[in-house]
PDB file of N, CA and C in Angstrom:
ATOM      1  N   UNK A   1      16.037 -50.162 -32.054  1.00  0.00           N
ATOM      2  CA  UNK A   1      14.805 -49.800 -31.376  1.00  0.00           C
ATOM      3  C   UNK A   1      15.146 -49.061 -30.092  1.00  0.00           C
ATOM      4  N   UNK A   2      14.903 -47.668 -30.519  1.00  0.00           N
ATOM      5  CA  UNK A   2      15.853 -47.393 -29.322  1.00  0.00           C
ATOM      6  C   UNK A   2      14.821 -47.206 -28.037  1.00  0.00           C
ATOM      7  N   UNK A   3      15.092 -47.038 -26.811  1.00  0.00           N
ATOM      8  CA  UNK A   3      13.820 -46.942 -25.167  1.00  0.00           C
ATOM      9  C   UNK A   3      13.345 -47.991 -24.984  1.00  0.00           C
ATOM     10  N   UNK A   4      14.192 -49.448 -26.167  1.00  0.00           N
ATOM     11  CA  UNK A   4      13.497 -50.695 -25.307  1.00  0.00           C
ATOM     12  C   UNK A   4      14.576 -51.335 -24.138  1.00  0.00           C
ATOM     13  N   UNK A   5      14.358 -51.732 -23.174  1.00  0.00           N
ATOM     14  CA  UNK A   5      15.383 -52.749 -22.505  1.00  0.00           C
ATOM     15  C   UNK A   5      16.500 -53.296 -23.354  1.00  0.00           C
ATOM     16  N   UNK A   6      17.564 -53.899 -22.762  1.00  0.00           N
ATOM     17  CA  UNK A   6      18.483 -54.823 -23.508  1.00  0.00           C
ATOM     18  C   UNK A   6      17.278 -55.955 -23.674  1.00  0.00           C
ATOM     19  N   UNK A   7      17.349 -56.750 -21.977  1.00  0.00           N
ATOM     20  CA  UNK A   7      16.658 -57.700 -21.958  1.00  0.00           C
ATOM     21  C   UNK A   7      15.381 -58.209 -23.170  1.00  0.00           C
ATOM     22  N   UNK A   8      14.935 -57.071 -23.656  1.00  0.00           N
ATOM     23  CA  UNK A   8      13.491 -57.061 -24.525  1.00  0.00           C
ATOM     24  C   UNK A   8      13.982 -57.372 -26.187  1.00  0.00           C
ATOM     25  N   UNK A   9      15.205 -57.114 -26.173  1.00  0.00           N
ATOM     26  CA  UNK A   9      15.537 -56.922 -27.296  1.00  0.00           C
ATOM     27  C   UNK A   9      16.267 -58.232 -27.455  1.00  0.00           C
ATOM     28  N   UNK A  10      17.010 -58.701 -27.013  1.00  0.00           N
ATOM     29  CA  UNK A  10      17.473 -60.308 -26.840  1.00  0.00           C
ATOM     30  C   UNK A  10      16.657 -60.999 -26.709  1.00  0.00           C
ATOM     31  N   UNK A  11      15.521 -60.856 -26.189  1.00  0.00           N
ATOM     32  CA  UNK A  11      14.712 -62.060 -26.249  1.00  0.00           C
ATOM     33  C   UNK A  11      13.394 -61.924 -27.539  1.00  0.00           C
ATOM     34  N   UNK A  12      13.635 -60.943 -28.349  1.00  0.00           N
ATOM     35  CA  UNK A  12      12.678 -60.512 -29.479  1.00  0.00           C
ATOM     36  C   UNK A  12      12.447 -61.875 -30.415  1.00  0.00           C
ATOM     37  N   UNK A  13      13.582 -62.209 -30.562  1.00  0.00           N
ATOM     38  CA  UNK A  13      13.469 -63.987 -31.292  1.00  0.00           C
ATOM     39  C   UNK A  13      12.939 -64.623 -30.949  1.00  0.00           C
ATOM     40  N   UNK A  14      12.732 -64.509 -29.769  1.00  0.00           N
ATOM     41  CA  UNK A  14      12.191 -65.973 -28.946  1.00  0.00           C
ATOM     42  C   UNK A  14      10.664 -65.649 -28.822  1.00  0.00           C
ATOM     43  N   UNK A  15      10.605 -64.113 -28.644  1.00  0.00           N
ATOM     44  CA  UNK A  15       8.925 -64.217 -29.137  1.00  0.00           C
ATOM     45  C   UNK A  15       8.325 -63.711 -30.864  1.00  0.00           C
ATOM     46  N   UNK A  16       9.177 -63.711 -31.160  1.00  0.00           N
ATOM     47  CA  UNK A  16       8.784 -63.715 -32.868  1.00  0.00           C
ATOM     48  C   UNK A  16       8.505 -65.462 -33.028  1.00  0.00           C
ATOM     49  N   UNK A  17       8.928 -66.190 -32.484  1.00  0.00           N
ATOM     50  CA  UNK A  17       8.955 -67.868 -32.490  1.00  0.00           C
ATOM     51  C   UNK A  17       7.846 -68.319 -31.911  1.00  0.00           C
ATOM     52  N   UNK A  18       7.406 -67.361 -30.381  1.00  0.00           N
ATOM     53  CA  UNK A  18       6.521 -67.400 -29.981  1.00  0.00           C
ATOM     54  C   UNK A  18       5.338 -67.541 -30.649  1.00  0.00           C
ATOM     55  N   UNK A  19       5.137 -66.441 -31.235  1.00  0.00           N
ATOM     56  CA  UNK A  19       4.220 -65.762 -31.967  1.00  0.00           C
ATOM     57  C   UNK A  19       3.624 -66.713 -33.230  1.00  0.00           C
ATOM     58  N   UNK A  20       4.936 -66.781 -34.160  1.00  0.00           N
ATOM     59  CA  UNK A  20       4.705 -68.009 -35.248  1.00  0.00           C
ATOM     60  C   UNK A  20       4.293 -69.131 -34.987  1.00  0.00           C
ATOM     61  N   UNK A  21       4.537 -69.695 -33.793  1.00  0.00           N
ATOM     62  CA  UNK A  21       4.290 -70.911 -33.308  1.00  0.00           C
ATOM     63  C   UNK A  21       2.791 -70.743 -32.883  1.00  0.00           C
ATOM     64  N   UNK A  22       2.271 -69.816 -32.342  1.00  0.00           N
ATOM     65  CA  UNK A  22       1.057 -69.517 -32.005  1.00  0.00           C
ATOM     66  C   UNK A  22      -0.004 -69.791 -33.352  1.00  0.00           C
ATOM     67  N   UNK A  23       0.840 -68.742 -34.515  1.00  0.00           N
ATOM     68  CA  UNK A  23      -0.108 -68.609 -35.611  1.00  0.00           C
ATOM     69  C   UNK A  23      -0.223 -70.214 -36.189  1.00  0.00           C
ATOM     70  N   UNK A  24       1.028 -70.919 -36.112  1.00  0.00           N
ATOM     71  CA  UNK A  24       0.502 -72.200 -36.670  1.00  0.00           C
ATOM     72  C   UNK A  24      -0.527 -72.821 -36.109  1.00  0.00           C
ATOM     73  N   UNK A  25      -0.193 -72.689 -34.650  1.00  0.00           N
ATOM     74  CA  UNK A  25      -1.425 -73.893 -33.685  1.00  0.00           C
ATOM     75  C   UNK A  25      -3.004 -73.233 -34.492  1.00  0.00           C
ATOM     76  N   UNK A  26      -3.239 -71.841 -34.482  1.00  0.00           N
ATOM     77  CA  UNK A  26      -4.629 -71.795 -34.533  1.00  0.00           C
ATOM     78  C   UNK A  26      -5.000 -72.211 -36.186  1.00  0.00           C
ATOM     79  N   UNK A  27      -3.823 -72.240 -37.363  1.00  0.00           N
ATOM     80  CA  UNK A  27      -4.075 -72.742 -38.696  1.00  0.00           C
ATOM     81  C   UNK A  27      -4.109 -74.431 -38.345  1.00  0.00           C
ATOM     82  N   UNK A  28      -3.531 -74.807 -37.338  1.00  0.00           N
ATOM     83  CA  UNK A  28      -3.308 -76.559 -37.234  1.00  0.00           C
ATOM     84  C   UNK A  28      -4.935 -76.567 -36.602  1.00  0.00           C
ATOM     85  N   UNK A  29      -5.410 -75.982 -36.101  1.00  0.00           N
ATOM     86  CA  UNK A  29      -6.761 -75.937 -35.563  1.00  0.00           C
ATOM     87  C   UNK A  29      -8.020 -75.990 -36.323  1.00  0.00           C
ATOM     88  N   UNK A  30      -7.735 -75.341 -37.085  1.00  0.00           N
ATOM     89  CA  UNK A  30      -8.929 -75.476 -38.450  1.00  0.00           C
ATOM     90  C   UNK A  30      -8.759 -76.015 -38.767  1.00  0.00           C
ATOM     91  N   UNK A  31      -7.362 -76.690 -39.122  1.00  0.00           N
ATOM     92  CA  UNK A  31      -7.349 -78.247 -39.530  1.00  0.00           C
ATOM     93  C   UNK A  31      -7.954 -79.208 -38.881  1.00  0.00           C
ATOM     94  N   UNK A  32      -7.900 -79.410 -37.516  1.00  0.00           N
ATOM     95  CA  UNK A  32      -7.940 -80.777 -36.753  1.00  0.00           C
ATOM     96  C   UNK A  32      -8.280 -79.857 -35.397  1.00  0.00           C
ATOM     97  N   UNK A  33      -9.038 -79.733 -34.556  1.00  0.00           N
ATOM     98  CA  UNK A  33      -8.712 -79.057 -33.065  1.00  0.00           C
ATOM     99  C   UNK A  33      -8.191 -80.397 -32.352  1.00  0.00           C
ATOM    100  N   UNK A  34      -8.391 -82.117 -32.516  1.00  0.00           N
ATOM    101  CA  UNK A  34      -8.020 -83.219 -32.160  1.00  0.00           C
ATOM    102  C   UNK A  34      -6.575 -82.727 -31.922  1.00  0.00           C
ATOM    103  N   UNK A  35      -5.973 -82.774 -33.461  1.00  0.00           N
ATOM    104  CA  UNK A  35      -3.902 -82.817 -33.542  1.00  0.00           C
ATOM    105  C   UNK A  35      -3.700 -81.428 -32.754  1.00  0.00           C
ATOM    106  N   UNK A  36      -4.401 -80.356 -32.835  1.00  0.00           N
ATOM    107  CA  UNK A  36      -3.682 -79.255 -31.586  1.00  0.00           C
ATOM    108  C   UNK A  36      -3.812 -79.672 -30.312  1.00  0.00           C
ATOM    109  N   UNK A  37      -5.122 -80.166 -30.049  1.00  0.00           N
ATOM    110  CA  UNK A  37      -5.003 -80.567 -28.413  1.00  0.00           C
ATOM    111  C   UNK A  37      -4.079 -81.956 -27.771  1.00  0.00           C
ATOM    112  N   UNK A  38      -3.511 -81.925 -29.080  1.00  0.00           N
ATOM    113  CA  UNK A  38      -2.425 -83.546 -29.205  1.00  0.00           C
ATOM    114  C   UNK A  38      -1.171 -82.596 -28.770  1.00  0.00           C
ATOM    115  N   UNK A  39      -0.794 -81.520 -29.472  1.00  0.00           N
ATOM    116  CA  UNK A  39       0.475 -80.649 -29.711  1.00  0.00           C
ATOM    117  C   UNK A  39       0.092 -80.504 -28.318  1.00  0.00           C
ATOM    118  N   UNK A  40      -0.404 -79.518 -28.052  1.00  0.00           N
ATOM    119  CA  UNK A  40      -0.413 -79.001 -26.435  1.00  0.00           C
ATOM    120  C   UNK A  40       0.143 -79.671 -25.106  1.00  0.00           C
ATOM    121  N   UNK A  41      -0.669 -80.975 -25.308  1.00  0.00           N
ATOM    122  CA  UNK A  41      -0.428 -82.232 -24.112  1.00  0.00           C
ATOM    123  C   UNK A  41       0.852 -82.523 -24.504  1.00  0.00           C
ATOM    124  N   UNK A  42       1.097 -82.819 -25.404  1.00  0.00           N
ATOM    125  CA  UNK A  42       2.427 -83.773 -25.753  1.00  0.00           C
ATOM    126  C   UNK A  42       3.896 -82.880 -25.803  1.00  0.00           C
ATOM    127  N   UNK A  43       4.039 -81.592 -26.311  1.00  0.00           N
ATOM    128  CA  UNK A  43       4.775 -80.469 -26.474  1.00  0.00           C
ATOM    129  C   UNK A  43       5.105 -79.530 -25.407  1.00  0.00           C
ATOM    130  N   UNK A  44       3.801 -78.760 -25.207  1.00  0.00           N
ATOM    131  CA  UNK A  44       3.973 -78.028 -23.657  1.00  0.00           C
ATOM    132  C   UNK A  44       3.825 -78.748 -22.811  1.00  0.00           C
ATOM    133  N   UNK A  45       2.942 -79.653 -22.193  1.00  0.00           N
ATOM    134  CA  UNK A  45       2.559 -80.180 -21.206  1.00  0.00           C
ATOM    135  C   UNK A  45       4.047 -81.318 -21.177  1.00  0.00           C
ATOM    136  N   UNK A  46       4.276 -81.631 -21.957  1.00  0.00           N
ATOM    137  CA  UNK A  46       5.322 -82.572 -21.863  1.00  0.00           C
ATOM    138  C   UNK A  46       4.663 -84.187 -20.961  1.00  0.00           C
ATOM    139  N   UNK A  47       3.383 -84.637 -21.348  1.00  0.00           N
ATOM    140  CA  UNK A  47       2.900 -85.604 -21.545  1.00  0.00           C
ATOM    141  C   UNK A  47       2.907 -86.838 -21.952  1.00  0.00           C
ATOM    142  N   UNK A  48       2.787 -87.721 -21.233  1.00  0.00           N
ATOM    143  CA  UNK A  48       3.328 -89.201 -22.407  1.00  0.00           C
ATOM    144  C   UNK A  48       2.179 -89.528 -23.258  1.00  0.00           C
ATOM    145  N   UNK A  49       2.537 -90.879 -23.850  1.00  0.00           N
ATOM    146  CA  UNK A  49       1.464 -90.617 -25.208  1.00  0.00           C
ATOM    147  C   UNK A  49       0.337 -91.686 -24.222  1.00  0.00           C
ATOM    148  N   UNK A  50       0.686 -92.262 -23.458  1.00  0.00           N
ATOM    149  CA  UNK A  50      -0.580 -92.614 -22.547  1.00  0.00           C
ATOM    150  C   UNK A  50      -1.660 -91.608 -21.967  1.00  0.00           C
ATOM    151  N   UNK A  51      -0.878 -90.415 -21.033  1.00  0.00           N
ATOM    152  CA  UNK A  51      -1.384 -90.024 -20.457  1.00  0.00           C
ATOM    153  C   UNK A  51      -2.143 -88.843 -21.695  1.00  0.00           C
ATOM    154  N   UNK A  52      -1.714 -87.970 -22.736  1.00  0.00           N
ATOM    155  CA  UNK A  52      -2.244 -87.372 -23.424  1.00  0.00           C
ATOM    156  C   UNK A  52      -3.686 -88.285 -24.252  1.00  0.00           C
ATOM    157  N   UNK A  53      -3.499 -89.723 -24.006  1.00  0.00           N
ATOM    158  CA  UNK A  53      -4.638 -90.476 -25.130  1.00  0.00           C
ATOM    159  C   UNK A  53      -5.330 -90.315 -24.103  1.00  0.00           C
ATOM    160  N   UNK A  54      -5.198 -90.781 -22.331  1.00  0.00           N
ATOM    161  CA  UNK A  54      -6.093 -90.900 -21.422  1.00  0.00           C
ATOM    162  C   UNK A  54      -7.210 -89.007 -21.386  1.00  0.00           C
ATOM    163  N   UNK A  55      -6.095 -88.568 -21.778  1.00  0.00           N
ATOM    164  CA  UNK A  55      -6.554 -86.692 -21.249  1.00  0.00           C
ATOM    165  C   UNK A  55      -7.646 -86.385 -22.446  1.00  0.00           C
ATOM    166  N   UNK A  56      -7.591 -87.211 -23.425  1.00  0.00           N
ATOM    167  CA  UNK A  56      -8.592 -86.606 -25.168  1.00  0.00           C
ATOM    168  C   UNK A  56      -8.902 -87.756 -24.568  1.00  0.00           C
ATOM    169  N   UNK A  57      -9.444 -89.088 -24.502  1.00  0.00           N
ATOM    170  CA  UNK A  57     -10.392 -89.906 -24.407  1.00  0.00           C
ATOM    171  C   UNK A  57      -9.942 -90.452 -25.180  1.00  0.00           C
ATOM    172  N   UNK A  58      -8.896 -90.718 -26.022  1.00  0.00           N
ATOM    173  CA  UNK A  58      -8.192 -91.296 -27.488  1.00  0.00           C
ATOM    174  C   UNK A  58      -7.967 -92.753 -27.182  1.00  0.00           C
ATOM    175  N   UNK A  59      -8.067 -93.923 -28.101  1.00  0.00           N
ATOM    176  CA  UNK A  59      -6.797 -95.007 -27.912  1.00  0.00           C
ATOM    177  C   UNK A  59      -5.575 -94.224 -28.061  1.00  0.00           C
ATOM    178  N   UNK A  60      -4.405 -95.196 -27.261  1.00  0.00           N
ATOM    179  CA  UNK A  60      -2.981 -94.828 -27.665  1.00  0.00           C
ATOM    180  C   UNK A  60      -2.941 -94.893 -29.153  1.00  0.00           C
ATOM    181  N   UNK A  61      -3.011 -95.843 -29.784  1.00  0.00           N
ATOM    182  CA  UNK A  61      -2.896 -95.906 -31.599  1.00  0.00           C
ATOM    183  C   UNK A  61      -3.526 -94.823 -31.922  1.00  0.00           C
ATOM    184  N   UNK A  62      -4.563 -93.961 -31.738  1.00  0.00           N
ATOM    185  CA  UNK A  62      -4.971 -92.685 -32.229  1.00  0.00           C
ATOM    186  C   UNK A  62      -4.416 -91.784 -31.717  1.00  0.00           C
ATOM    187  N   UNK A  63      -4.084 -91.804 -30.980  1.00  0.00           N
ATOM    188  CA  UNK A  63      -3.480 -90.558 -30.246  1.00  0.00           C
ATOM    189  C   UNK A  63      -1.647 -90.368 -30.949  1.00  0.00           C
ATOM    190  N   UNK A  64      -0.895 -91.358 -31.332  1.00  0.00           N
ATOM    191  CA  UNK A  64       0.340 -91.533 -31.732  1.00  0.00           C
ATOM    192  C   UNK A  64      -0.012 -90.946 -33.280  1.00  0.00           C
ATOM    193  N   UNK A  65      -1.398 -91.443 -33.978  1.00  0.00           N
ATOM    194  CA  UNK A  65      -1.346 -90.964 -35.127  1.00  0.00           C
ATOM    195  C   UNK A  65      -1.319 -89.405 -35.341  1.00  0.00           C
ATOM    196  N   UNK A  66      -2.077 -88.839 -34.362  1.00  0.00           N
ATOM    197  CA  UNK A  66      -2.753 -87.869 -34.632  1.00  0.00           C
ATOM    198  C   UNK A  66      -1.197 -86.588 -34.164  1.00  0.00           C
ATOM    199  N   UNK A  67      -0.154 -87.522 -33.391  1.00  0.00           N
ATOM    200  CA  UNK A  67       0.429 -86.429 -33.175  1.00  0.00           C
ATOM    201  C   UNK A  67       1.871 -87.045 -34.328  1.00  0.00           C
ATOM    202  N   UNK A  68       1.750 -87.842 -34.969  1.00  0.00           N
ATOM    203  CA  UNK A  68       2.783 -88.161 -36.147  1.00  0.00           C
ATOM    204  C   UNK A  68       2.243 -87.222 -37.260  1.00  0.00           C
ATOM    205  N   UNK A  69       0.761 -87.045 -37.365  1.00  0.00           N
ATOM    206  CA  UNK A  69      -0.052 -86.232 -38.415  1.00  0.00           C
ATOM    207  C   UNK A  69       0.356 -84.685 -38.075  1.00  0.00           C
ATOM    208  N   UNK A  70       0.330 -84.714 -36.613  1.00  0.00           N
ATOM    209  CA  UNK A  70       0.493 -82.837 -36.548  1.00  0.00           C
ATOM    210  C   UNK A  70       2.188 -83.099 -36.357  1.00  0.00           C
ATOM    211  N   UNK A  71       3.171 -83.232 -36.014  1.00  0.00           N
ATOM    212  CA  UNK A  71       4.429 -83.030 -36.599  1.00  0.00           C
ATOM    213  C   UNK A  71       4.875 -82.586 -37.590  1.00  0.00           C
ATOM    214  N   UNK A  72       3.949 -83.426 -38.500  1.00  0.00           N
ATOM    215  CA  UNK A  72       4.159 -83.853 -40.620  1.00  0.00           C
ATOM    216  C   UNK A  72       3.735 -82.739 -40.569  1.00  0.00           C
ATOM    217  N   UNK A  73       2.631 -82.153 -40.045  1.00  0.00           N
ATOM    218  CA  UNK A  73       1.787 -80.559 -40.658  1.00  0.00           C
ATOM    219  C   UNK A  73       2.940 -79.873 -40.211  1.00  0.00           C
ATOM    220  N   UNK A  74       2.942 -79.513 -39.122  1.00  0.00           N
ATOM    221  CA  UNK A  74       4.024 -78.466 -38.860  1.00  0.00           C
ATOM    222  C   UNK A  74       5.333 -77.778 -38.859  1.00  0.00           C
ATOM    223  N   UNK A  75       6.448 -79.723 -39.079  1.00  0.00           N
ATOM    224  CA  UNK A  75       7.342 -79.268 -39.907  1.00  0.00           C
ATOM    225  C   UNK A  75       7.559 -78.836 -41.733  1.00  0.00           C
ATOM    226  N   UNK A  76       6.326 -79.341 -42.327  1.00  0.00           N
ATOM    227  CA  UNK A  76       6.353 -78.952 -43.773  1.00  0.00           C
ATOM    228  C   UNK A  76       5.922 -77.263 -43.211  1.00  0.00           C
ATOM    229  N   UNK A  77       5.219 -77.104 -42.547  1.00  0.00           N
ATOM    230  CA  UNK A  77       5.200 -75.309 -42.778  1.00  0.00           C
ATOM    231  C   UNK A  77       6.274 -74.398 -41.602  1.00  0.00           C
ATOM    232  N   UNK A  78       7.192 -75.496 -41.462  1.00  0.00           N
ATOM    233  CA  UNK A  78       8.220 -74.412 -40.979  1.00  0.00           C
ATOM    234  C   UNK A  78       9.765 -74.677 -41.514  1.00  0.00           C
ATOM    235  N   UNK A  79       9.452 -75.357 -42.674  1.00  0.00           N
ATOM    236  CA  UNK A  79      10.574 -75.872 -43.818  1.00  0.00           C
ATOM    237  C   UNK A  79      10.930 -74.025 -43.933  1.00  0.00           C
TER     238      UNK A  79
END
């Protein structure tokens, strides 16, 4: 690709990952918007599973399910 940066080009993986990772959240969304706003808190936010149940209004026991449920979704579609 030639007239791009080095920099742009080394980091092309990391937003092709970006990107995929994006497209899953909004397919995990039509699934559940609950298990994405679980992914978010718990993943990016780097959240405990208290404070993510306190942030959705969840019990902890729902909130642990819901992000054992979106794991299961997301690693079968990035097998």
């Amino acid at each position: 690709m030639d007239g791009l940066p080095d920099a742009v080009l080394a980091n092309r993986s990391r937003l092709e990952l970006a990107i995929a990772i994006d497209a899953l959240l909004e397919e995990l969304e039509k699934e559940s918007q609950q298990r994405r706003a679980v992914v978010e808190l718990k993943f990016f936010l780097g959240l405990t599973d208290e404070e993510a149940a306190g942030a959705l209004d969840l019990t902890l026991q729902t909130l642990q399910r819901e992000w054992y449920c979106a794991r299961r979704w997301l690693f079968e579609r990035l097998k």
